[in-house]
N, C-alpha and C. Protein backbone atom coordinates (compact mmCIF):
# COMPACT_ATOMS: atom_id res chain seq x y z
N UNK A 1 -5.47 44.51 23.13
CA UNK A 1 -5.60 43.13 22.69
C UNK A 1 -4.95 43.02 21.32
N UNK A 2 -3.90 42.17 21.44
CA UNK A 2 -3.45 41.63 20.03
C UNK A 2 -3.56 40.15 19.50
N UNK A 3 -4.37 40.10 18.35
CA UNK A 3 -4.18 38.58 17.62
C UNK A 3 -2.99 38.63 16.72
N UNK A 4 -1.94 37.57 16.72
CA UNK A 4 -1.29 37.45 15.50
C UNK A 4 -0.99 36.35 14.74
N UNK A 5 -1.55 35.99 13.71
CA UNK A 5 -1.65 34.87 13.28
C UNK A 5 -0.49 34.89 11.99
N UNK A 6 0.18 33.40 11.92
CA UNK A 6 1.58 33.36 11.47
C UNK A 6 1.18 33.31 10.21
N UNK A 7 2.31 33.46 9.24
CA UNK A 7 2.21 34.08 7.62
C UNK A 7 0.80 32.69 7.34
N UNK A 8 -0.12 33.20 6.14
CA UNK A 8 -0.34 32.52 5.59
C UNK A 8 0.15 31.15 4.80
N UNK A 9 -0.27 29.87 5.53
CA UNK A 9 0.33 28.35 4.38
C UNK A 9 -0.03 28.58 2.58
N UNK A 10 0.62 28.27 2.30
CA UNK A 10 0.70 28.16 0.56
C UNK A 10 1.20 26.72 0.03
N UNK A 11 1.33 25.91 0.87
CA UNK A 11 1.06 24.80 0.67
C UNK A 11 -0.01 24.09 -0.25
N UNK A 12 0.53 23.26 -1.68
CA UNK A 12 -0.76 22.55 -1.97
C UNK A 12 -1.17 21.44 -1.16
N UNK A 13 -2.94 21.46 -1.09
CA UNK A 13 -3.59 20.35 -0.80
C UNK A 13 -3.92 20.94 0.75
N UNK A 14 -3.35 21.64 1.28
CA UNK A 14 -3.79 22.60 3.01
C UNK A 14 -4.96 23.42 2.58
N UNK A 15 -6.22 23.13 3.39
CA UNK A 15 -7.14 23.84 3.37
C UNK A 15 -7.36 25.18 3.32
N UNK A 16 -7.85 25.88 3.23
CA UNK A 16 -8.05 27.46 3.58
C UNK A 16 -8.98 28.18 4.26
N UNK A 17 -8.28 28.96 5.19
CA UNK A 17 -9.19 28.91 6.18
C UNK A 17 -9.34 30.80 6.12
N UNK A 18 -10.71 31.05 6.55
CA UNK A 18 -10.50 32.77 6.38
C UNK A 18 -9.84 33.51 7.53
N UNK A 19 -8.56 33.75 7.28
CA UNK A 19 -8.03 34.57 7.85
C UNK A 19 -8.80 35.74 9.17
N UNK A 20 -9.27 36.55 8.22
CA UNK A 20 -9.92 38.08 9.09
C UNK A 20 -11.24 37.19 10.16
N UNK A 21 -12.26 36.21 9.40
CA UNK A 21 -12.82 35.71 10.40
C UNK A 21 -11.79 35.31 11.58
N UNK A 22 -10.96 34.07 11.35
CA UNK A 22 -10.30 33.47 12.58
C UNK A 22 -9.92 34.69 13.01
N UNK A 23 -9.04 35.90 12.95
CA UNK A 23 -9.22 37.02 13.87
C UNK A 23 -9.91 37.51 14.90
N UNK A 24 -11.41 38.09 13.78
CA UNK A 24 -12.09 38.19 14.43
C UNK A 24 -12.39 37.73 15.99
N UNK A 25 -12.76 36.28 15.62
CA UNK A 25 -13.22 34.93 16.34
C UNK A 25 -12.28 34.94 17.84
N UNK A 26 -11.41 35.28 17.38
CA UNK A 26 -9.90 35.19 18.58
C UNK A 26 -9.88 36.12 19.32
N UNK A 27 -9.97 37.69 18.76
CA UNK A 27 -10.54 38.57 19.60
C UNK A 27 -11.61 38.60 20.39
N UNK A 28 -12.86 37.78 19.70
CA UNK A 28 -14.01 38.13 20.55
C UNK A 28 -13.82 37.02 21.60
N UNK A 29 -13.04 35.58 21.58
CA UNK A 29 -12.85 34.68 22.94
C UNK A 29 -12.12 35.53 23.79
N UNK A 30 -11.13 36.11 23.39
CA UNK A 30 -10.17 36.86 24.46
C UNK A 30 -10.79 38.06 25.09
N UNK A 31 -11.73 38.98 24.42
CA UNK A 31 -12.87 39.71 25.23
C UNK A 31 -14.14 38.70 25.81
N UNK A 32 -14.91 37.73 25.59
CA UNK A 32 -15.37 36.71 26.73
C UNK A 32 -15.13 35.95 27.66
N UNK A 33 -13.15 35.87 27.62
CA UNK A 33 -13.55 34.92 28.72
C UNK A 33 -12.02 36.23 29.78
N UNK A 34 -12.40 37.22 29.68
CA UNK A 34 -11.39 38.58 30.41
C UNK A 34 -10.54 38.40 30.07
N UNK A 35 -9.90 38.07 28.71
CA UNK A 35 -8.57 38.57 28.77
C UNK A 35 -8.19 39.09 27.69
N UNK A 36 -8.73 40.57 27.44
CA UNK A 36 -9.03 41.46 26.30
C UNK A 36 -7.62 42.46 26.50
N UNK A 37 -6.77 42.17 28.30
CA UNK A 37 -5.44 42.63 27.86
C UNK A 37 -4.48 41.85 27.37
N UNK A 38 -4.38 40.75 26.90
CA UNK A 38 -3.45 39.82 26.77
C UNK A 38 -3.36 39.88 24.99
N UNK A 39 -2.36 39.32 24.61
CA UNK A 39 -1.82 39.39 23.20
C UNK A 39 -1.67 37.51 22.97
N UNK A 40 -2.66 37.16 21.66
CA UNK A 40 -2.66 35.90 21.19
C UNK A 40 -1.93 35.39 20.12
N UNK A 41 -0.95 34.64 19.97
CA UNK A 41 -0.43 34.25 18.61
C UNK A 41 -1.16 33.12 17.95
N UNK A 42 -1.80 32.81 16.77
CA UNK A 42 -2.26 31.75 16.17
C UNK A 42 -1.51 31.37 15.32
N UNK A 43 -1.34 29.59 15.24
CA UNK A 43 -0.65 29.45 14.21
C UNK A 43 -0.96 28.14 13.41
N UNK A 44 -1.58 28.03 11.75
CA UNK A 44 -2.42 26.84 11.39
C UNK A 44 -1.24 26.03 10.66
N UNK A 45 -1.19 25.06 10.49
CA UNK A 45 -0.19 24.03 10.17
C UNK A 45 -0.99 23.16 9.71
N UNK A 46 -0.04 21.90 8.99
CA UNK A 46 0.00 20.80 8.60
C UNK A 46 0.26 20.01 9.56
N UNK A 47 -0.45 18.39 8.98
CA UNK A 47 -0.17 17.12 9.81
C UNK A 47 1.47 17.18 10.35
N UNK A 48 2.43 17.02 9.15
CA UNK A 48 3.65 17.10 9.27
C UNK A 48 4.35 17.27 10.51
N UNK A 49 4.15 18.95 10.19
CA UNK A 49 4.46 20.00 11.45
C UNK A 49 3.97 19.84 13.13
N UNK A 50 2.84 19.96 12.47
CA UNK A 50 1.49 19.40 14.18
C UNK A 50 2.33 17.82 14.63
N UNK A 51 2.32 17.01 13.99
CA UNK A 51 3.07 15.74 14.39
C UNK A 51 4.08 15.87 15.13
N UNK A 52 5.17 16.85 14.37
CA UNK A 52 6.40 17.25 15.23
C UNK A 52 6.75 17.24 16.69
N UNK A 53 5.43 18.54 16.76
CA UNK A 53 5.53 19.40 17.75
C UNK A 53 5.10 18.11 18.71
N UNK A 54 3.88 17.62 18.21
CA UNK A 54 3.04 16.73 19.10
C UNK A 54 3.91 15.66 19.98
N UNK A 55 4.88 15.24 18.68
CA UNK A 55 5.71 14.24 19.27
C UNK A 55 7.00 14.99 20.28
N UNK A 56 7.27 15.96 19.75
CA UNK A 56 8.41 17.06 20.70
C UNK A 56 7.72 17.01 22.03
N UNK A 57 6.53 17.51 22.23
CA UNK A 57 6.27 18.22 23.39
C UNK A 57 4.91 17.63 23.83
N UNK A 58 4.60 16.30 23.43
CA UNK A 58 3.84 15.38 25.02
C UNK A 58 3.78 14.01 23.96
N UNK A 59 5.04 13.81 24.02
CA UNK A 59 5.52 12.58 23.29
C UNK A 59 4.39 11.58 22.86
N UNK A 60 3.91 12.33 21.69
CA UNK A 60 2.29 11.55 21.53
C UNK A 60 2.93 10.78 19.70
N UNK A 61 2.62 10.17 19.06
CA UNK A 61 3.31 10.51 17.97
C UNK A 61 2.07 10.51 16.70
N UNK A 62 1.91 11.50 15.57
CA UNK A 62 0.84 11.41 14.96
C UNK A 62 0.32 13.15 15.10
N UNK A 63 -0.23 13.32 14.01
CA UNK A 63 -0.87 14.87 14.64
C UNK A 63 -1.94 14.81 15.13
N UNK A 64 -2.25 15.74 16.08
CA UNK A 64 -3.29 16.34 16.73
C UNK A 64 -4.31 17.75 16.31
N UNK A 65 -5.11 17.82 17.20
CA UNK A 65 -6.31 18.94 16.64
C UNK A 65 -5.21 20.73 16.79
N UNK A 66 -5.01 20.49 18.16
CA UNK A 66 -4.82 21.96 18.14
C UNK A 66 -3.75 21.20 19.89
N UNK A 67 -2.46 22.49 19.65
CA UNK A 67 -1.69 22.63 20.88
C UNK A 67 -2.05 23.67 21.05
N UNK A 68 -1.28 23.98 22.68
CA UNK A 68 -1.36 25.43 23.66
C UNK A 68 -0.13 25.26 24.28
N UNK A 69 0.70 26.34 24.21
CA UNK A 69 1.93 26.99 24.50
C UNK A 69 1.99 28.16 25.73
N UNK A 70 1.85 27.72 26.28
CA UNK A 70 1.57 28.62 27.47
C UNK A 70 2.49 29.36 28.37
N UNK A 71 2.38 31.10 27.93
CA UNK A 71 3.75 31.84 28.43
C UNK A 71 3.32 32.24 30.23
N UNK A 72 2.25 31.80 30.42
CA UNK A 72 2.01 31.80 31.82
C UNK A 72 1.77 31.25 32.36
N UNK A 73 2.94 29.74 32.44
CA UNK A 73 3.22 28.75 33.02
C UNK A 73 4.61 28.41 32.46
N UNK A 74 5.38 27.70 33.19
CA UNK A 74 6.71 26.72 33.03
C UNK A 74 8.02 27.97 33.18
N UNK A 75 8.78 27.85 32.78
CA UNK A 75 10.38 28.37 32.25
C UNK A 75 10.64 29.12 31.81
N UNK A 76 9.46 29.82 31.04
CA UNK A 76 9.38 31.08 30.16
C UNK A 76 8.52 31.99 30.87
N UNK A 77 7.75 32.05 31.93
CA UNK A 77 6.59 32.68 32.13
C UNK A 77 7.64 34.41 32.49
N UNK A 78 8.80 34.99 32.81
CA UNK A 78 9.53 35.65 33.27
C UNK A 78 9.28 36.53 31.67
N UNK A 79 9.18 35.81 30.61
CA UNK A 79 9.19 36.35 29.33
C UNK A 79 8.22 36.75 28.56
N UNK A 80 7.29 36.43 29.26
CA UNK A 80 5.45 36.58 28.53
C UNK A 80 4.72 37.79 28.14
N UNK A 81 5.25 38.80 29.33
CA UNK A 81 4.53 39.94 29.32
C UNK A 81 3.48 39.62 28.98
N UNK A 82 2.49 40.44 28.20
CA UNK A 82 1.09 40.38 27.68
C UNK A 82 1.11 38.81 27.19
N UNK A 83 2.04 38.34 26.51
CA UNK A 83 1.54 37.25 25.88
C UNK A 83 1.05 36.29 26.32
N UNK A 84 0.01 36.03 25.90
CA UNK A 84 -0.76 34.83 27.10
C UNK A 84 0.01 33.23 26.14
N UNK A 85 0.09 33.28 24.66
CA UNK A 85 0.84 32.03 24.74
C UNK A 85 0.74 31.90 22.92
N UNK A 86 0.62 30.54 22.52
CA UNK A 86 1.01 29.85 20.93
C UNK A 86 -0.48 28.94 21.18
N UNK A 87 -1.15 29.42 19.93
CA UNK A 87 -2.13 27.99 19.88
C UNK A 87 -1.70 27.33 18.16
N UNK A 88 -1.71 26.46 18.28
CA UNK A 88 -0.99 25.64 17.10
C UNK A 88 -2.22 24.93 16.76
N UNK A 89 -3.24 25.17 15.52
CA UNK A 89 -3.44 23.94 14.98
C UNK A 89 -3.57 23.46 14.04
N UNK A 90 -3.80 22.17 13.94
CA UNK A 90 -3.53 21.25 12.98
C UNK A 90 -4.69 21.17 11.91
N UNK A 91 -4.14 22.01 10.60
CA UNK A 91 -5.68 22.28 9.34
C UNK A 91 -6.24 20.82 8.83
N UNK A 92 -4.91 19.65 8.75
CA UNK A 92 -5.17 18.47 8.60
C UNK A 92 -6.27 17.72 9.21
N UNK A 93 -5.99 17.98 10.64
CA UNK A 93 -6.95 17.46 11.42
C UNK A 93 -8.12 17.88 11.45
N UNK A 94 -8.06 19.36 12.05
CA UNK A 94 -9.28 20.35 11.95
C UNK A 94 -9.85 19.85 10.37
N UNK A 95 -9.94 19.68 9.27
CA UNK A 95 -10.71 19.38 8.30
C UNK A 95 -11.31 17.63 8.37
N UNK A 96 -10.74 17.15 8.38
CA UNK A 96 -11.16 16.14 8.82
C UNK A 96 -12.35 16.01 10.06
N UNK A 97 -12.26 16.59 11.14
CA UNK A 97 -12.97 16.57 11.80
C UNK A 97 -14.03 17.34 11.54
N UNK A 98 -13.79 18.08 11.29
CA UNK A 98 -15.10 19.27 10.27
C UNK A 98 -15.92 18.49 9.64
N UNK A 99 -15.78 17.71 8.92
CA UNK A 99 -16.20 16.46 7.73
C UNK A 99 -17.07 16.08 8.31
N UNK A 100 -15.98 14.92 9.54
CA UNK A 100 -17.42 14.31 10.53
C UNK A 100 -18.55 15.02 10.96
N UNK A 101 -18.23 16.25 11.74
CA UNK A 101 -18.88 16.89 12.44
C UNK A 101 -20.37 17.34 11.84
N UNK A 102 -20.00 17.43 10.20
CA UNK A 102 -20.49 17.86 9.36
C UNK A 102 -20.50 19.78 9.66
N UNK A 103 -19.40 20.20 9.72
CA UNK A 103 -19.18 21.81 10.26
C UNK A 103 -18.37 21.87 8.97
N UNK A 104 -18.29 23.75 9.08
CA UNK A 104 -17.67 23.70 8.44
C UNK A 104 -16.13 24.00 8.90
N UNK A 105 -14.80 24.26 8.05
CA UNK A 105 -14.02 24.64 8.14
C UNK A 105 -13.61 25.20 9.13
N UNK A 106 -14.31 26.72 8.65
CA UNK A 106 -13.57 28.00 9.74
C UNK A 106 -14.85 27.54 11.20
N UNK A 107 -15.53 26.84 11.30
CA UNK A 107 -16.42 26.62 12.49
C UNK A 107 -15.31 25.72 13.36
N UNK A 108 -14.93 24.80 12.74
CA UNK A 108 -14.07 24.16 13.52
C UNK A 108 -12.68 24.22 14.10
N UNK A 109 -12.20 24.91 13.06
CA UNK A 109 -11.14 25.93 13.55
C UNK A 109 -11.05 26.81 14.59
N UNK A 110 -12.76 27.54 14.65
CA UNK A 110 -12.80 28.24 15.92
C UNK A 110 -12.94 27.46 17.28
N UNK A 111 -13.60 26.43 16.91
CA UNK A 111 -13.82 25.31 18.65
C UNK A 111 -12.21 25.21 18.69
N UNK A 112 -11.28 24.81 17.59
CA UNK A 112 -9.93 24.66 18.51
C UNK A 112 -9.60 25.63 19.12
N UNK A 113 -9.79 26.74 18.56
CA UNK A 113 -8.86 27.95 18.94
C UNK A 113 -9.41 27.76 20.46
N UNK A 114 -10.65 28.32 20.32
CA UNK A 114 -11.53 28.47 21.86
C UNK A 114 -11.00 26.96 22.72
N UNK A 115 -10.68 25.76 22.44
CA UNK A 115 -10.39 24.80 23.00
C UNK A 115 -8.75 25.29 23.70
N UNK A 116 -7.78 25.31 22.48
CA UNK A 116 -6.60 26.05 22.82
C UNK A 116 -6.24 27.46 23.77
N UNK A 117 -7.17 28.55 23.76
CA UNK A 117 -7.40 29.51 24.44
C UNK A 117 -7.44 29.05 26.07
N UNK A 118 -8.67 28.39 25.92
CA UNK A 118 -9.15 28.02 27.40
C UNK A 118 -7.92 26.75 28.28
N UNK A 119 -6.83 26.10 27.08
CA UNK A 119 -5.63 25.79 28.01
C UNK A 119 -4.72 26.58 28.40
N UNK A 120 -4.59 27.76 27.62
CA UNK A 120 -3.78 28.84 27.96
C UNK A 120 -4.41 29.56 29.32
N UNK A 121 -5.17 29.65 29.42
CA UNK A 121 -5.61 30.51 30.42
C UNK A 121 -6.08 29.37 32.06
N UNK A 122 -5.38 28.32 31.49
CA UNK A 122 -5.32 27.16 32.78
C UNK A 122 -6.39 26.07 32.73
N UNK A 123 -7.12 26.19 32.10
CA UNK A 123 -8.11 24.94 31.90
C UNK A 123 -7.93 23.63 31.61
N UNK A 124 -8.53 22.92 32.00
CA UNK A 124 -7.92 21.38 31.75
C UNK A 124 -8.89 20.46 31.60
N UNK A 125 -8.67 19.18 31.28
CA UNK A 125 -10.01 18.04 30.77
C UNK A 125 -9.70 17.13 31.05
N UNK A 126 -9.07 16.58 32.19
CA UNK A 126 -8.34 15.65 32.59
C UNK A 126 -9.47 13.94 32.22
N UNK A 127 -10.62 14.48 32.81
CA UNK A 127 -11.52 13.85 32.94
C UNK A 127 -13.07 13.83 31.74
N UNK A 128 -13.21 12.70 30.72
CA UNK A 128 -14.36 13.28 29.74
C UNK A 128 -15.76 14.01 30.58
N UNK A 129 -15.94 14.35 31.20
CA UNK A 129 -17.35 14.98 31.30
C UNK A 129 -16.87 16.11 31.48
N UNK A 130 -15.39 16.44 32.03
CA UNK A 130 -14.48 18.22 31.87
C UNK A 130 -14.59 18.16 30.22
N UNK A 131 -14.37 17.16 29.71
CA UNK A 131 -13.93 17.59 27.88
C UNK A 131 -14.95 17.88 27.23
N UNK A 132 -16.18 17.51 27.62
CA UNK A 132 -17.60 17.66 27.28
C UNK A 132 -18.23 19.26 27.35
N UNK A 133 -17.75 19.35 29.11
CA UNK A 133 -18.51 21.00 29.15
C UNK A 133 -17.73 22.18 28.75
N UNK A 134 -16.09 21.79 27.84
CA UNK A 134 -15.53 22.76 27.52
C UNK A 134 -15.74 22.58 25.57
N UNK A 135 -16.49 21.94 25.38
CA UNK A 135 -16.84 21.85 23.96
C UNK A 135 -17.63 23.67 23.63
N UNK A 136 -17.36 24.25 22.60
CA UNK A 136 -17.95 25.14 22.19
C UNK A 136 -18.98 25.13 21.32
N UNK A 137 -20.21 25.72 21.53
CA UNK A 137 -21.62 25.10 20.93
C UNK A 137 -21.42 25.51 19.74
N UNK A 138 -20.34 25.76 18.83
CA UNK A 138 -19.98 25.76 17.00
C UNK A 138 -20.42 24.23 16.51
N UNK A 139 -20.05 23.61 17.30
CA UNK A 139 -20.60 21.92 16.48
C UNK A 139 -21.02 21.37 17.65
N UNK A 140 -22.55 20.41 16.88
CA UNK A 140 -22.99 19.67 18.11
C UNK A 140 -22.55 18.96 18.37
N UNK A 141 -22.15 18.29 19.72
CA UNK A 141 -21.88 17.51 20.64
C UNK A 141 -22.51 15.93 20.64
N UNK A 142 -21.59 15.42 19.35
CA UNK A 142 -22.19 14.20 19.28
C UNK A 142 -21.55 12.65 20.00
N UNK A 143 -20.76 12.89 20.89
CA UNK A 143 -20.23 12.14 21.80
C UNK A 143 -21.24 11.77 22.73
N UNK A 144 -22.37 12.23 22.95
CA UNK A 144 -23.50 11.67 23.96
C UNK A 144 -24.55 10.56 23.16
């Protein structure tokens, strides 16, 4: 099992998030939900960036919480080997939503990851009561 999470932001005004935890955290989803052989890339960004992508690749425009890049599915899957995929997210957002949630930081960071994880590995929420039971019990569930 490999986590690799992209250089540290040094950006002013981008939150900070603890590194070795989010590790941690990433390893232990990828040993719960079986896929302790697969290799994870993490990567935390800005609105900016997250916007980009967001608008590149499901023509949404605005940033979002967290993407999933998935090397075992589409055009690339021939190239994946271990790699199960890219979770991208957005520190902008993720803090903000933290706020509401009243969570903290690295708590919310981990529901994306675990949110992002579980699209990599084929999961989907097409429907809110799917988006509900894939919430991770790090923050309560105040949509009910």
């Amino acid at each position: 099992m490999s986590v690799r999470l992209a250089p540290a932001l040094r950006r002013r005004g981008l939150a900070t998030v603890d590194r070795r935890l989010l590790r941690r955290r990433a390893e232990q989803v990828l040993r719960e939900l079986g896929a302790e052989d697969r290799e994870l890339s993490v990567c935390l960004t800005g609105d900016p960036e997250i916007a980009e992508l967001n608008e590149e690749w499901r023509d949404r425009s605005g940033p979002t919480d967290v993407l999933s890049f998935s090397l075992d599915e589409g055009e690339h899957t021939d190239h994946g080997g271990s790699l199960l995929g890219d979770v991208v997210i957005g520190l902008g957002v993720a803090e903000r939503q933290a706020e509401g949630y009243g969570a903290s930081l690295d708590d919310e960071v981990a529901r994306l990851l675990i949110h992002g994880v579980l699209h990599l590995l084929g999961h989907d929420h097409q429907k809110p009561a799917e988006a509900r039971s894939r919430r991770a019990p790090l923050v309560e569930d105040r949509s009910r």
